[in-house]
PDB file of N, CA and C in Angstrom:
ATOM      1  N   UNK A   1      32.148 -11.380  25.993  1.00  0.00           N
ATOM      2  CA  UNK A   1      32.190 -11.297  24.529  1.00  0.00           C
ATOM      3  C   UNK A   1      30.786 -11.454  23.937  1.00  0.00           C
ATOM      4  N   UNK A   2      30.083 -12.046  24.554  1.00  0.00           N
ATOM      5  CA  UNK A   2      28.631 -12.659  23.911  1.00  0.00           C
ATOM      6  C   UNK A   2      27.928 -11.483  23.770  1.00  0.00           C
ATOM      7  N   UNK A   3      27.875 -10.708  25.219  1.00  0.00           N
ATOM      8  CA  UNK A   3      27.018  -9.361  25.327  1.00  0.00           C
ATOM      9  C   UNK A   3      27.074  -8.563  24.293  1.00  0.00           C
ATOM     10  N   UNK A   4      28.631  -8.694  24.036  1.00  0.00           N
ATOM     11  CA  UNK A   4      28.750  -7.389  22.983  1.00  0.00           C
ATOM     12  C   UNK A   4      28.820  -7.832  21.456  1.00  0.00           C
ATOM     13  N   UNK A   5      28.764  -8.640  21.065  1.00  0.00           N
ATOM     14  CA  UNK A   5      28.037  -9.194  19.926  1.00  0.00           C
ATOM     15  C   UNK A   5      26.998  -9.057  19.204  1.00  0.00           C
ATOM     16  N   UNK A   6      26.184  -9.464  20.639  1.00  0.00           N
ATOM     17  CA  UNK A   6      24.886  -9.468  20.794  1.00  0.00           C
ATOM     18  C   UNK A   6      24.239  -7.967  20.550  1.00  0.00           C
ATOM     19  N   UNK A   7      24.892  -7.104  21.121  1.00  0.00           N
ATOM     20  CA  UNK A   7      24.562  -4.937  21.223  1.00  0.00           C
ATOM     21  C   UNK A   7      25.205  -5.470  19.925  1.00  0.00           C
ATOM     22  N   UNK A   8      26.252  -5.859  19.412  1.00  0.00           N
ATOM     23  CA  UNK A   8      26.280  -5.088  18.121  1.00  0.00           C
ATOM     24  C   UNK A   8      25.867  -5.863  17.316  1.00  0.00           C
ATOM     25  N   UNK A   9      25.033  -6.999  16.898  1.00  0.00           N
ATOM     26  CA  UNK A   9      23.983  -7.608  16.151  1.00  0.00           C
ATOM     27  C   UNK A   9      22.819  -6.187  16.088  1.00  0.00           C
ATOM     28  N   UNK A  10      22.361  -6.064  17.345  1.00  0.00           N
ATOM     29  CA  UNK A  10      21.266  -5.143  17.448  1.00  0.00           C
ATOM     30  C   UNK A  10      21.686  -3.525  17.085  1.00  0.00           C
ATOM     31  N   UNK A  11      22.869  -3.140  16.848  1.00  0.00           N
ATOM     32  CA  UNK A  11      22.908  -2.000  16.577  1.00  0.00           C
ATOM     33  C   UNK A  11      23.327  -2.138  14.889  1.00  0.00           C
ATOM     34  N   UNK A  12      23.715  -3.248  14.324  1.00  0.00           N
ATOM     35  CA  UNK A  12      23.625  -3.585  13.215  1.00  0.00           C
ATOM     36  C   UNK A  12      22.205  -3.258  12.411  1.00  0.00           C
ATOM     37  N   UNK A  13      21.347  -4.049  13.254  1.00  0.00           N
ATOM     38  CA  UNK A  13      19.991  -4.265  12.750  1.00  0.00           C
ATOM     39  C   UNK A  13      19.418  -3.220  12.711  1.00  0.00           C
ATOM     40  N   UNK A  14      19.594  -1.806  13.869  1.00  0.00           N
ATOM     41  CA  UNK A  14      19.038  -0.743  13.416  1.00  0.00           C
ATOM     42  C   UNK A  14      19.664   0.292  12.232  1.00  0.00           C
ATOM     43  N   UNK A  15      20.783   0.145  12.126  1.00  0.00           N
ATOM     44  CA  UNK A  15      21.389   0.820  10.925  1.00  0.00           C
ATOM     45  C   UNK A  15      21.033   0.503   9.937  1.00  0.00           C
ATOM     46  N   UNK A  16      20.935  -0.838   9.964  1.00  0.00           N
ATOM     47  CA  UNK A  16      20.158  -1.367   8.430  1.00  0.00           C
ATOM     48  C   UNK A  16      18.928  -1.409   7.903  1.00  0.00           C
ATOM     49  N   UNK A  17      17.969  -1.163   9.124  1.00  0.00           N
ATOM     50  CA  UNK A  17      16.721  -0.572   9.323  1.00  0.00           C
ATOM     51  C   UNK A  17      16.949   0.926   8.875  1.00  0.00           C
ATOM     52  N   UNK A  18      17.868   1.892   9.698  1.00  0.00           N
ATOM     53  CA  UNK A  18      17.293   3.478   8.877  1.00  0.00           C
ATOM     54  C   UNK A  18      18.117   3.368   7.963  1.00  0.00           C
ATOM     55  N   UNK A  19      18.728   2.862   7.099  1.00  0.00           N
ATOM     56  CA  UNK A  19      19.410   2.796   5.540  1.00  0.00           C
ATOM     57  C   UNK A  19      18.214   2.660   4.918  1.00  0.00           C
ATOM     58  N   UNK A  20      17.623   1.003   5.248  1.00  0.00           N
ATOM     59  CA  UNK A  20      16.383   1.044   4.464  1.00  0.00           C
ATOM     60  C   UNK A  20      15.795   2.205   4.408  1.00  0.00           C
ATOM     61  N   UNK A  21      15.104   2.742   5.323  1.00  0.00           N
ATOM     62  CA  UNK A  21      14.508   3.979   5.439  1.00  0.00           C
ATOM     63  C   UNK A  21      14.829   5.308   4.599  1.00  0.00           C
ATOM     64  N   UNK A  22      16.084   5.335   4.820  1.00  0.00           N
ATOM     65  CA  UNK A  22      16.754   6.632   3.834  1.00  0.00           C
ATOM     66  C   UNK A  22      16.400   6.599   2.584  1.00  0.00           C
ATOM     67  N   UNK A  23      16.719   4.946   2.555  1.00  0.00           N
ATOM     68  CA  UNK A  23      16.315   4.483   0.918  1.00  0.00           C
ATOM     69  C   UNK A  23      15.113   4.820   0.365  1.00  0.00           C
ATOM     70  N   UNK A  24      13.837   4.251   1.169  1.00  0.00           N
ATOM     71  CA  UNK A  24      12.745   4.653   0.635  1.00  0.00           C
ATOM     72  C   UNK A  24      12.120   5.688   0.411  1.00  0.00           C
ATOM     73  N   UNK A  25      12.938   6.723   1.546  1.00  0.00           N
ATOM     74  CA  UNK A  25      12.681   8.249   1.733  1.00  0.00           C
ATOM     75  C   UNK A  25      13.225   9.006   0.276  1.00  0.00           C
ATOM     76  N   UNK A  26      13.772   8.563   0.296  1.00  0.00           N
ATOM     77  CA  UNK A  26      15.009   8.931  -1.300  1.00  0.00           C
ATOM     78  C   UNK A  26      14.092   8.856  -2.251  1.00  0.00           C
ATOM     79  N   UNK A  27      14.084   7.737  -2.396  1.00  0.00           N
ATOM     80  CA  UNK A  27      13.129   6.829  -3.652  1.00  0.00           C
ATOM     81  C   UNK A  27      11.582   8.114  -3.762  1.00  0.00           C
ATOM     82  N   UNK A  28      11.003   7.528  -2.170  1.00  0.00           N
ATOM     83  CA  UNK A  28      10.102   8.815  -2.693  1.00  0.00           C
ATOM     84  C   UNK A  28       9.935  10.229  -2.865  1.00  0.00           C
ATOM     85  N   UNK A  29      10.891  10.792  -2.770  1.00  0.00           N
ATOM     86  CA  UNK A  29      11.529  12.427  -3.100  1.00  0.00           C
ATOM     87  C   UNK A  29      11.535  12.167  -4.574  1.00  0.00           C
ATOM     88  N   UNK A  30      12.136  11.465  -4.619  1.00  0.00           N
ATOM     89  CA  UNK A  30      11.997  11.283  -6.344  1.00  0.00           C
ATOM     90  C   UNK A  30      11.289  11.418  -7.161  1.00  0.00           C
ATOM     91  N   UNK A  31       9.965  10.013  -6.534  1.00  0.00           N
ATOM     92  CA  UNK A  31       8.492  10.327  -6.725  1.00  0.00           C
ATOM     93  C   UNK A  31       7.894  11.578  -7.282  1.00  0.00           C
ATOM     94  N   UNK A  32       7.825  12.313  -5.945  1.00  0.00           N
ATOM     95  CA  UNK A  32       7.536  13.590  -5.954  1.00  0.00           C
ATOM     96  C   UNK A  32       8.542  14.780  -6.982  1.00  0.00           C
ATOM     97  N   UNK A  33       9.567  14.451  -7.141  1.00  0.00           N
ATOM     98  CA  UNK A  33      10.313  15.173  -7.792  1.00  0.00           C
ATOM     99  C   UNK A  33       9.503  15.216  -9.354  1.00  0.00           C
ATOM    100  N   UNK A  34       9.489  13.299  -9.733  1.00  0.00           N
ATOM    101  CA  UNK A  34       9.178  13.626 -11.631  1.00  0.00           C
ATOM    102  C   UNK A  34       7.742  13.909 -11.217  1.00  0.00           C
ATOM    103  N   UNK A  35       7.016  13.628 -10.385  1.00  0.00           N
ATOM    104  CA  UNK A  35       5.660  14.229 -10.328  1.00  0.00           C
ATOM    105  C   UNK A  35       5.436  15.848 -10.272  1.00  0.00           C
ATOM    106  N   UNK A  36       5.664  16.212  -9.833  1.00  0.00           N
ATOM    107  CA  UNK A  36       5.980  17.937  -9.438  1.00  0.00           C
ATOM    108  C   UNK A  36       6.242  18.516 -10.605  1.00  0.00           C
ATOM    109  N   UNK A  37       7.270  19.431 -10.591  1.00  0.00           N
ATOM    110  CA  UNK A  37       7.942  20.217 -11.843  1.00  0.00           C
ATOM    111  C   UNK A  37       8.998  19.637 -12.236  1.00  0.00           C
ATOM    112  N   UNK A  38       9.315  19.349 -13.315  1.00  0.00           N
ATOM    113  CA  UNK A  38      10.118  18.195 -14.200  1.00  0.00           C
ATOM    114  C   UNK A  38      11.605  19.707 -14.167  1.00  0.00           C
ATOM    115  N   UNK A  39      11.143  20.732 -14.708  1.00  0.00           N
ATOM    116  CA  UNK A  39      12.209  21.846 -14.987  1.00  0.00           C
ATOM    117  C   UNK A  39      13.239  22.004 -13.888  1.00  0.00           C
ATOM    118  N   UNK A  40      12.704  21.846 -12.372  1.00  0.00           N
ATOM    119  CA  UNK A  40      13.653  22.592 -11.393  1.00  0.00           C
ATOM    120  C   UNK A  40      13.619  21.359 -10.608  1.00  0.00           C
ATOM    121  N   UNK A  41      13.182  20.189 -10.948  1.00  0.00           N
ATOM    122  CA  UNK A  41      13.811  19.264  -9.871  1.00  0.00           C
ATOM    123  C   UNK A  41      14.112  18.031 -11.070  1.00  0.00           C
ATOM    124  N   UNK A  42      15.480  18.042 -11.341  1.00  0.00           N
ATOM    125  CA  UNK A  42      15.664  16.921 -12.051  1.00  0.00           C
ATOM    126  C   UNK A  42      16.681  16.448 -11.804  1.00  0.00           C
ATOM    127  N   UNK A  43      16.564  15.087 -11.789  1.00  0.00           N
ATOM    128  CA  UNK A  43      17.532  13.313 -11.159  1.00  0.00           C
ATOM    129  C   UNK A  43      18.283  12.633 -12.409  1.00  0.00           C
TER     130      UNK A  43
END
């Protein structure tokens, strides 16, 4: 039981690692979005 806890603590931790990631990836598309052309990319 411990082992697999343990894998899924750590496979926890990477999901929540590339969420973060998505997140910030997101966030900065955005960035770039109101920076860019306001007409054809709008949030």
């Amino acid at each position: 039981m411990k082992p697999f806890l343990y894998k899924y603590g750590l496979i926890s931790k990477e999901i929540e690692r590339r969420m973060k990631n998505r997140k910030e990836l997101e966030i900065n598309l955005v960035k770039k979005a109101k920076k860019g052309d306001k007409e054809s990319c709008q949030y």
